[in-house]
Structures are given as structure tokens and as C-alpha cells.
Protein backbone atom coordinates (compact mmCIF):
# COMPACT_ATOMS: atom_id res chain seq x y z
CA UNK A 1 -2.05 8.94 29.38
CA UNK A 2 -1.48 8.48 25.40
CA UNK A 3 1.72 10.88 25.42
CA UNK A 4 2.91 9.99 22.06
CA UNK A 5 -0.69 10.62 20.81
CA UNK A 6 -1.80 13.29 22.66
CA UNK A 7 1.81 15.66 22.42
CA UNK A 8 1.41 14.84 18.02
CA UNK A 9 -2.19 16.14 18.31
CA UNK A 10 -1.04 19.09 20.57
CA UNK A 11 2.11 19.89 18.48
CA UNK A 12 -0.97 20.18 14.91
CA UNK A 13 -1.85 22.99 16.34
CA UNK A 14 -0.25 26.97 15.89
CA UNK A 15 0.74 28.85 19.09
CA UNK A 16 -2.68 31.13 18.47
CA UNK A 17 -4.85 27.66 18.26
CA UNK A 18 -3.62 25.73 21.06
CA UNK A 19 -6.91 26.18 22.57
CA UNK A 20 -8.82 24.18 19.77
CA UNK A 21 -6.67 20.76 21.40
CA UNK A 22 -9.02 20.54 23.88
CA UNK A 23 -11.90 20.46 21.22
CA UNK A 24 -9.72 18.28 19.67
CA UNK A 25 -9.30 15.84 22.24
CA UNK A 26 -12.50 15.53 23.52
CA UNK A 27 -14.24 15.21 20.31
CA UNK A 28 -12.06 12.55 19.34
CA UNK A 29 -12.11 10.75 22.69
CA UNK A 30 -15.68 10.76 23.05
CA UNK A 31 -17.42 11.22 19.96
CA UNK A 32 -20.32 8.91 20.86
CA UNK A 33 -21.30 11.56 23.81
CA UNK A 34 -20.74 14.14 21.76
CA UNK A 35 -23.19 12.88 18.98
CA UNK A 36 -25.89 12.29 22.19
CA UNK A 37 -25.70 15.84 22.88
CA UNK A 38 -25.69 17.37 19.39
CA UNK A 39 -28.92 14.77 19.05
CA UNK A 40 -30.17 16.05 22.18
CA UNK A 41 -29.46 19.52 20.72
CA UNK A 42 -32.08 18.91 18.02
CA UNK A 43 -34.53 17.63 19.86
CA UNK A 44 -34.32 14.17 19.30
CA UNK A 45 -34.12 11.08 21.90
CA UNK A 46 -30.41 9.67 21.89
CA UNK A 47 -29.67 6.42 23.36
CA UNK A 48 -27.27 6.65 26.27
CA UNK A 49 -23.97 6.21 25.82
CA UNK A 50 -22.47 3.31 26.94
CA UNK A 51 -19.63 5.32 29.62
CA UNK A 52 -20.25 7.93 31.74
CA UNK A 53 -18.01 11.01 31.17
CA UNK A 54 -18.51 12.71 34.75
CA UNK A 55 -20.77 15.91 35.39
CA UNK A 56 -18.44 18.15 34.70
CA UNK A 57 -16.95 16.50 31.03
CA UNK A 58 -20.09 15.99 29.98
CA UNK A 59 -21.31 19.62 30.20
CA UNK A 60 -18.06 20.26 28.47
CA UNK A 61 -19.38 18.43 26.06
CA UNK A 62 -23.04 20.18 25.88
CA UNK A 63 -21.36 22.89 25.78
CA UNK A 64 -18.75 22.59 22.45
CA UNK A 65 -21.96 21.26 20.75
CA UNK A 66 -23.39 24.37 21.60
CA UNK A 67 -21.18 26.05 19.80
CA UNK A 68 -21.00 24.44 16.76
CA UNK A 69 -24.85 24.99 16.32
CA UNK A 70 -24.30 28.44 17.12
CA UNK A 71 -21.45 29.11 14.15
CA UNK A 72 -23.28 26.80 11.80
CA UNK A 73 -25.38 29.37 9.59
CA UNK A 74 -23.11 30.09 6.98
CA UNK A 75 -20.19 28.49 4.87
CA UNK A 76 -18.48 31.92 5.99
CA UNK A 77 -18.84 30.84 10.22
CA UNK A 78 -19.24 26.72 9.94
CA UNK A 79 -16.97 24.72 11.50
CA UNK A 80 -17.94 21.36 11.28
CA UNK A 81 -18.72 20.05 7.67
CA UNK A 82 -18.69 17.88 4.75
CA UNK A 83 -18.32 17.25 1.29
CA UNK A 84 -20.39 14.65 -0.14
CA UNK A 85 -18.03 12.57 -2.81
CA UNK A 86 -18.64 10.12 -5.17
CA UNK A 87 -17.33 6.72 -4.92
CA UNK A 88 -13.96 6.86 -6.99
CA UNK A 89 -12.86 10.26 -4.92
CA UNK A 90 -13.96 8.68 -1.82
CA UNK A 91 -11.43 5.75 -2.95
CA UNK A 92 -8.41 8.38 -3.72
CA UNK A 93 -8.58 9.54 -0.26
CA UNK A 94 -7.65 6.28 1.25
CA UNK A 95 -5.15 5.26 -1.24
CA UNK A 96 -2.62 7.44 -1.29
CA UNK A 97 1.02 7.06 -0.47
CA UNK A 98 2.46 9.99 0.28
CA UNK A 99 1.79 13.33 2.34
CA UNK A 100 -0.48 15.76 0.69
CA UNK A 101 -0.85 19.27 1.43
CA UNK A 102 -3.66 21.08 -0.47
CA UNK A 103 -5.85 24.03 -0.32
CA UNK A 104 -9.27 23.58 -2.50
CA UNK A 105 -10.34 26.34 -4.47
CA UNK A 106 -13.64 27.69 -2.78
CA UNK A 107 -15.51 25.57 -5.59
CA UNK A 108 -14.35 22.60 -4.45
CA UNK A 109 -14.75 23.22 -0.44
CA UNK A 110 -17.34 26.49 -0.21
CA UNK A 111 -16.42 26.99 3.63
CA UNK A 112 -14.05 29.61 5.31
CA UNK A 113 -13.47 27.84 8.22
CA UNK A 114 -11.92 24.41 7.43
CA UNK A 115 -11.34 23.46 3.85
CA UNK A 116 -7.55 22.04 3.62
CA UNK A 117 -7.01 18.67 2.73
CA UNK A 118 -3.43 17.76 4.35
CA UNK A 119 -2.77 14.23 4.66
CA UNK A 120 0.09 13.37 7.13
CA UNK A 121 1.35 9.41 6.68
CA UNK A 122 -2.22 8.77 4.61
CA UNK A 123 -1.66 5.06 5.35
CA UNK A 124 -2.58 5.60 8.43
CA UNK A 125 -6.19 4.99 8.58
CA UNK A 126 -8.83 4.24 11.74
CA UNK A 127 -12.23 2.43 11.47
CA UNK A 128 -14.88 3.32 13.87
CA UNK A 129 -18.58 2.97 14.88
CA UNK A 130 -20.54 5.50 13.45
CA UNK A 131 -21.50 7.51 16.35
CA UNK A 132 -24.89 8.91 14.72
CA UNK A 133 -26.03 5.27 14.54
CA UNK A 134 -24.79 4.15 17.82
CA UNK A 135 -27.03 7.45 19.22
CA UNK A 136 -29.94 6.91 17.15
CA UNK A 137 -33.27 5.85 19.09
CA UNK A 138 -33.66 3.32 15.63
CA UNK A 139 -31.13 2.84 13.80
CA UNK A 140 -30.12 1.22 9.94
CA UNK A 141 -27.64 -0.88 10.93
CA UNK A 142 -27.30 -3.03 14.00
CA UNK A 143 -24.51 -3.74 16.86
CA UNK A 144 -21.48 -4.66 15.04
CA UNK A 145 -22.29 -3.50 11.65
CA UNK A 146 -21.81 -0.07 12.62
CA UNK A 147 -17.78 0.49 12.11
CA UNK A 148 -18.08 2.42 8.65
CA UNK A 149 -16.71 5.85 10.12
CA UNK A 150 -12.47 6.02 8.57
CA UNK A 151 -10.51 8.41 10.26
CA UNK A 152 -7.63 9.47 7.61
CA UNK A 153 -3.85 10.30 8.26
CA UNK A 154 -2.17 11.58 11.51
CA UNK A 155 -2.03 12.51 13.58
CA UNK A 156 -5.63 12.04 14.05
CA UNK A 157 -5.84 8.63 13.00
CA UNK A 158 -3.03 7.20 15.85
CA UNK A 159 -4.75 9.86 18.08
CA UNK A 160 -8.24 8.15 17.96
CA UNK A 161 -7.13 4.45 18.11
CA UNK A 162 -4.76 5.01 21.31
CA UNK A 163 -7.54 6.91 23.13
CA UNK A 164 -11.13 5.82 21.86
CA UNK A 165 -12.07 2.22 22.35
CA UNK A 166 -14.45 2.31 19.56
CA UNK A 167 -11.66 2.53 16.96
CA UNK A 168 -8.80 -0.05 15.30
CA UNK A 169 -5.97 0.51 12.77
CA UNK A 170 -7.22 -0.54 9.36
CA UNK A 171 -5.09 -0.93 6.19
CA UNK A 172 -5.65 0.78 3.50
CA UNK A 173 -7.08 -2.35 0.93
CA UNK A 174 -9.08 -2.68 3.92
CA UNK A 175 -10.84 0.79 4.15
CA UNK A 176 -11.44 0.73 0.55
CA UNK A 177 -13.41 -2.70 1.36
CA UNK A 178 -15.65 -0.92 4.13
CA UNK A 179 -15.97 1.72 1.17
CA UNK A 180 -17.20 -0.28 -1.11
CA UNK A 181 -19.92 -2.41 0.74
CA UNK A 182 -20.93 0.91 2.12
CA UNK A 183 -21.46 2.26 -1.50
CA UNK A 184 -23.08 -1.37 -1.93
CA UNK A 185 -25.56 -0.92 0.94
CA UNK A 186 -26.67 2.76 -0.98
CA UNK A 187 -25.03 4.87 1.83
CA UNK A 188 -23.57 8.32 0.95
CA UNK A 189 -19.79 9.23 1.29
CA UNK A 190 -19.39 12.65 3.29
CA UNK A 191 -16.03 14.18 3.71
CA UNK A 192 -15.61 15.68 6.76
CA UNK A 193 -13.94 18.58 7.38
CA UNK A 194 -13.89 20.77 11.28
CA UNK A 195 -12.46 24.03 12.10
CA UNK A 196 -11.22 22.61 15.95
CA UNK A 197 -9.55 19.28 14.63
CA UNK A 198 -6.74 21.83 12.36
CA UNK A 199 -9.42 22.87 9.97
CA UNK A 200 -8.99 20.50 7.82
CA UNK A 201 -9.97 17.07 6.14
CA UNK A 202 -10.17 14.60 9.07
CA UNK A 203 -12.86 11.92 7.79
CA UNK A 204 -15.07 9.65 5.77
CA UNK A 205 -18.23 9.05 6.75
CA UNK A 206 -20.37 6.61 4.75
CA UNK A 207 -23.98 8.40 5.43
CA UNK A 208 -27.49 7.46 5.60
CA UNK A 209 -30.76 10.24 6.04
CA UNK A 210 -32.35 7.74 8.74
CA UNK A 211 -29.24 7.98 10.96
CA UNK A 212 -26.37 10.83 9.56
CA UNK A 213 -27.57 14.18 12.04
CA UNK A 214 -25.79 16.70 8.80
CA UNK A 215 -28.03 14.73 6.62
CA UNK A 216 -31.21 14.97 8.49
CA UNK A 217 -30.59 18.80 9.34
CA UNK A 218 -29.97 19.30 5.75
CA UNK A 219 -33.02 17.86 4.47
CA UNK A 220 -35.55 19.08 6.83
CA UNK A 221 -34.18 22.98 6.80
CA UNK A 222 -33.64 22.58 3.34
CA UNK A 223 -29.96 23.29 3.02
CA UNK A 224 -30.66 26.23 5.39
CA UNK A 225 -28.01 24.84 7.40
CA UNK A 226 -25.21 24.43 4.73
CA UNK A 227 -23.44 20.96 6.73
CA UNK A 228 -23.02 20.01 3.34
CA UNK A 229 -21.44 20.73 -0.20
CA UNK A 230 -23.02 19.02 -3.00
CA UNK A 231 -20.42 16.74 -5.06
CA UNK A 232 -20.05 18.79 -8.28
CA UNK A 233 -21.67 16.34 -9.74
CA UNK A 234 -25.65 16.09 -10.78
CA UNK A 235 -28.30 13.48 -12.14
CA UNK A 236 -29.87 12.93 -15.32
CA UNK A 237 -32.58 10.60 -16.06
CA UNK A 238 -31.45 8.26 -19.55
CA UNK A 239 -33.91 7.49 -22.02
CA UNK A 240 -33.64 3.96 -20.82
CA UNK A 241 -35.35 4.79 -17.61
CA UNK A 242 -38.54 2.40 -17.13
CA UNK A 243 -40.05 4.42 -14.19
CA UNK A 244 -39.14 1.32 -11.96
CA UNK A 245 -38.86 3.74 -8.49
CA UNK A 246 -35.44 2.25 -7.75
CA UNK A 247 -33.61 5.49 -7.74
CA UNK A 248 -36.41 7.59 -5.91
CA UNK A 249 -36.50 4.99 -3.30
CA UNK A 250 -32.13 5.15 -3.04
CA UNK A 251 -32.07 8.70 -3.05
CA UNK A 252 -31.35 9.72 0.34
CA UNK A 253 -31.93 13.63 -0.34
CA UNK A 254 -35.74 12.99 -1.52
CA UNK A 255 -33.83 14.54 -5.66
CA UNK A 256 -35.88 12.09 -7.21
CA UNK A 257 -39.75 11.59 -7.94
CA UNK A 258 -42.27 10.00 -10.49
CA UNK A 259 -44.73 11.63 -11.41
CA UNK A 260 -48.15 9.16 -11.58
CA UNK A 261 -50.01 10.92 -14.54
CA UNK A 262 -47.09 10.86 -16.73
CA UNK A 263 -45.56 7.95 -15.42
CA UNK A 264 -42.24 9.88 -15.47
CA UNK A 265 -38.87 10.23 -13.41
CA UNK A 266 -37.70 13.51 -12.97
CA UNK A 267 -35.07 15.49 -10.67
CA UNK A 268 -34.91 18.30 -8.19
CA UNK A 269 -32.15 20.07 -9.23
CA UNK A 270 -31.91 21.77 -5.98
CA UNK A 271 -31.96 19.23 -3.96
CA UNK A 272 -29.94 16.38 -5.56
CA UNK A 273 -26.15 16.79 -4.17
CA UNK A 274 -24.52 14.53 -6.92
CA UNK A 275 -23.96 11.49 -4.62
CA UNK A 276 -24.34 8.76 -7.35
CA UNK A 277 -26.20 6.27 -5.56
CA UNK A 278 -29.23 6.70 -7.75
CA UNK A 279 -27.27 5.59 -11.18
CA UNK A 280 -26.11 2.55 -8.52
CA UNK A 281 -29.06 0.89 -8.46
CA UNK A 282 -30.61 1.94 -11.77
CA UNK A 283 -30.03 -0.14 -15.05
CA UNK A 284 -27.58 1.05 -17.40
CA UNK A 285 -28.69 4.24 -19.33
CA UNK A 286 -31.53 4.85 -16.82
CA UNK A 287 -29.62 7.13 -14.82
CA UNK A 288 -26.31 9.13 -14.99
CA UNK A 289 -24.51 12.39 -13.42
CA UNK A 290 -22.55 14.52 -14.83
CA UNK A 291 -20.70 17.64 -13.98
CA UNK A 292 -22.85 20.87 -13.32
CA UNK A 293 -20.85 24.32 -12.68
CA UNK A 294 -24.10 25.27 -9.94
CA UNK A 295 -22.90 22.03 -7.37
CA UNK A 296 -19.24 23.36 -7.18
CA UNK A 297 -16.05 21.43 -7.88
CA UNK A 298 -15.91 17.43 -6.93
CA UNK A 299 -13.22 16.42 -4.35
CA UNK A 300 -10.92 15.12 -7.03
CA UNK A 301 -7.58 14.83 -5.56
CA UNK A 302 -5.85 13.77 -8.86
CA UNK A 303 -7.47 16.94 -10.93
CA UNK A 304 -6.70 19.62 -7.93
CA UNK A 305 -3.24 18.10 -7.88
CA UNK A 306 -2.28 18.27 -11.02
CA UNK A 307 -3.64 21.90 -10.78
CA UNK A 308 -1.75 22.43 -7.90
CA UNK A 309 1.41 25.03 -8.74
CA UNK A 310 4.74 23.26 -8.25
CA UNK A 311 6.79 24.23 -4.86
């Protein structure tokens, strides 16, 4: 038993939530089954997971995945989301050096059910395998190239390490380095947020639309299934755009598209969520983003805490 770990975790919660520390706990503990059964869920073909839970934990397990799907078709109900963030406020959330206790406008994080951003010792950081790939029948990356998932503050950062194998304490130069050749490799930043872990911030996933199960449910229904909030943030196409493909090949949220008689880029406004992988891999002027009122409010911590009234 992880007391130290396992009483902080307990302790997060208010008298009327203590129930959500068992959510809590096993999510945390066994996030690799409980990506199997939410992949299950959807009718894919998981791999295995490596340990077996037991009958009984792991229809515990079927069962909070259940759930989720069940509360998951509106911002109002959600409980398990994410933000997608560009690269420098992906960066501010793993550098900061003191405790943070925010509440986002509703621009900013459209949910009602887990929006806060509180980070508790923010040095405290975990690195992890990315349980969507480790589930994934094929997946992008391979065994040991996988540990791109950054658990942020405690106490869920101590909580995972001490009680899931799959994590390590990671310092904070070095989560920033996992950031970066993630933003390198044209994977998208998600900010992860769940109503059962203190409904809060809890997470930085580095996402792909092969692997990511919020990204693939997003795409195919549309953004019927609002797992995601777009960045704030949207994509233009420069006049020094050649038509090269680059960016319609990057985009992970099928935003981009030439068009053969006119030999012309253009963008689904609809569709693009503002990651900024697309002006990544495009030549300068080919490709920019800039702020668009219809995506929302980015994740800036530095803007919302400057806006932040004074205690």
C-alpha cells in the first residue's frame, strides 16, 4: 500500500466527492486497462494488457468507462476532456514554479464538469506510456517510444509514479524536451481535464488521430462528441503557400485540402481546432494561425493570470 500517495489523493477530494477516489485510483493505477475497455467500448480490437486486473476489477473497470460514454454528449454532462494547446501554452504548463489556482472563463474551458486548472507543487511532473498507443491493434510509435503522456502537479503526479509501473518522475527541462520532439514528430498537445480526478487539469497528452481514442471519436462523429475544445486559435493559408500538401498531410483533423483544378490550399473552418502543426511543417508565410473569437479562448496561463482578480 502507497499510504502517503493514496491518503494525498483521498484528502483532494470534498466530504460530498469522496466517492470519485475510487475513480480516481483506479484510473490512475490502471490506465492501460482502462483505455482497452473504452477501445473495446467503440468497437475496436485492443491489444491485451500486459497484467491481469482480476474478474471483478476489471468489470469495475468496464463499468466506469461505461459511464463516461454515457455523460459524454455535452460540454454541460462531460467528464473526461481536453483542450487542444499550442506549443508555447503547452510549455507554460510544465514550467511553472509555484501553485496555481485558476478557474477559466467558459471561453477558455467550454465544459461544466471539470475546467479548473490548480497546480499543486507544478514541479512535480510524471512521464508515462501513452495508454491509447500501448492499446492500439497498430500503433505510430513503437515499444519504448511511447512515454509522451506528463502527468502535472500533485498530488496526482506522486500518486501515479508510486502506484503505476508505467510512470517515472521527470524534471521539468525534461518534460519540456518530450514536448518538444513530440511537437517535432507533428503530434497534437491535448490538455486533459476529468470530472473524477478533482475536476480539474490533470494532463498533457501529446496526440495523434491514428492512435488518440478523443481524437478519433472527434473526427469520425464530427465533433458530435465534444472530447475536445479547439485552441482559440485558427489557420490561414499565406500568399507564400506553393500547394506543396505538407500541411494537408500534418493535419491530424483532415482542416486542410487542395483543391486539384485550382491547384489551391484552403481550410475547413469547422474542422481545424487551431493546433499549429500545419504552420510547423509549412515554409515561412505559407501558413499561419491566428486568434478567432468562434474557437474560444487559448489555454494561456500568463494572459488568464494576469486577468485573474487579486486575493
Amino acid at each position: 500500500m502507497h499510504h502517503s500517495a493514496t491518503k494525498a489523493l483521498w484528502e483532494l477530494f470534498p466530504r460530498e466527492e469522496k466517492s470519485d477516489f475510487f475513480h480516481a485510483y483506479l484510473y490512475l493505477k490502471h490506465l492501460n486497462h482502462f483505455m482497452y475497455h473504452a477501445l473495446k467500448a467503440s468497437g475496436s480490437t485492443p491489444r491485451e494488457p500486459e497484467s491481469n486486473l482480476g474478474e471483478d476489477v476489471d468489470d469495475l473497470m468496464a463499468a466506469m468507462v461505461q459511464g463516461i460514454a454515457e455523460t459524454a454528449a455535452s460540454r454541460d454532462t462531460s467528464t473526461y476532456h481536453a483542450k487542444v494547446v499550442q506549443l508555447r501554452d503547452a510549455l507554460q504548463l510544465l514550467s511553472q514554479k509555484h501553485d496555481i489556482t485558476l478557474e477559466p472563463p467558459e471561453t477558455v474551458i467550454p465544459y461544466q464538469q471539470a475546467r479548473s486548472v490548480i497546480l499543486q507543487n507544478p514541479e512535480s511532473i510524471s512521464v508515462g506510456e501513452c495508454a491509447c498507443r500501448a492499446a492500439a491493434e497498430e500503433s505510430c510509435l513503437g515499444e519504448g517510444e511511447r512515454d509522451v503522456c506528463l502527468v502535472v502537479g500533485d498530488p496526482h503526479a506522486a500518486f501515479v509514479r508510486e502506484v503505476n509501473p508505467k510512470f517515472r518522475k521527470i524534471s521539468q527541462v525534461d518534460a519540456m524536451a518530450v514536448l518538444e520532439d513530440a511537437h517535432a514528430k507533428g503530434f497534437v498537445h491535448c490538455a486533459y481535464f476529468k470530472k473524477d480526478i478533482g475536476r480539474r487539469f490533470v494532463a498533457i497528452c501529446n496526440c495523434c488521430s491514428c492512435c488518440c481514442q478523443g481524437m478519433k471519436a472527434w473526427n469520425i462523429f464530427g465533433g458530435a462528441i465534444p472530447l475536445l475544445a479547439p485552441s482559440g486559435y485558427i489557420c490561414e493559408i499565406g500568399e507564400d503557400c506553393n500547394e506543396c500538401g505538407a500541411c494537408v498531410d500534418a493535419c491530424h483533423f483532415d482542416a486542410i485540402s487542395v483543391d486539384e483544378d485550382t491547384e489551391s490550399c484552403s481550410v475547413d473552418k469547422d474542422k481545424c481546432m487551431g493546433c499549429g502543426i500545419c504552420e510547423e511543417v509549412c515554409l515561412p508565410g505559407a501558413i499561419s494561425l491566428r486568434r478567432e473569437a468562434s474557437k474560444g479562448d487559448p489555454l494561456d496561463l500568463a494572459e488568464l493570470l494576469e486577468a485573474a482578480p487579486t486575493p
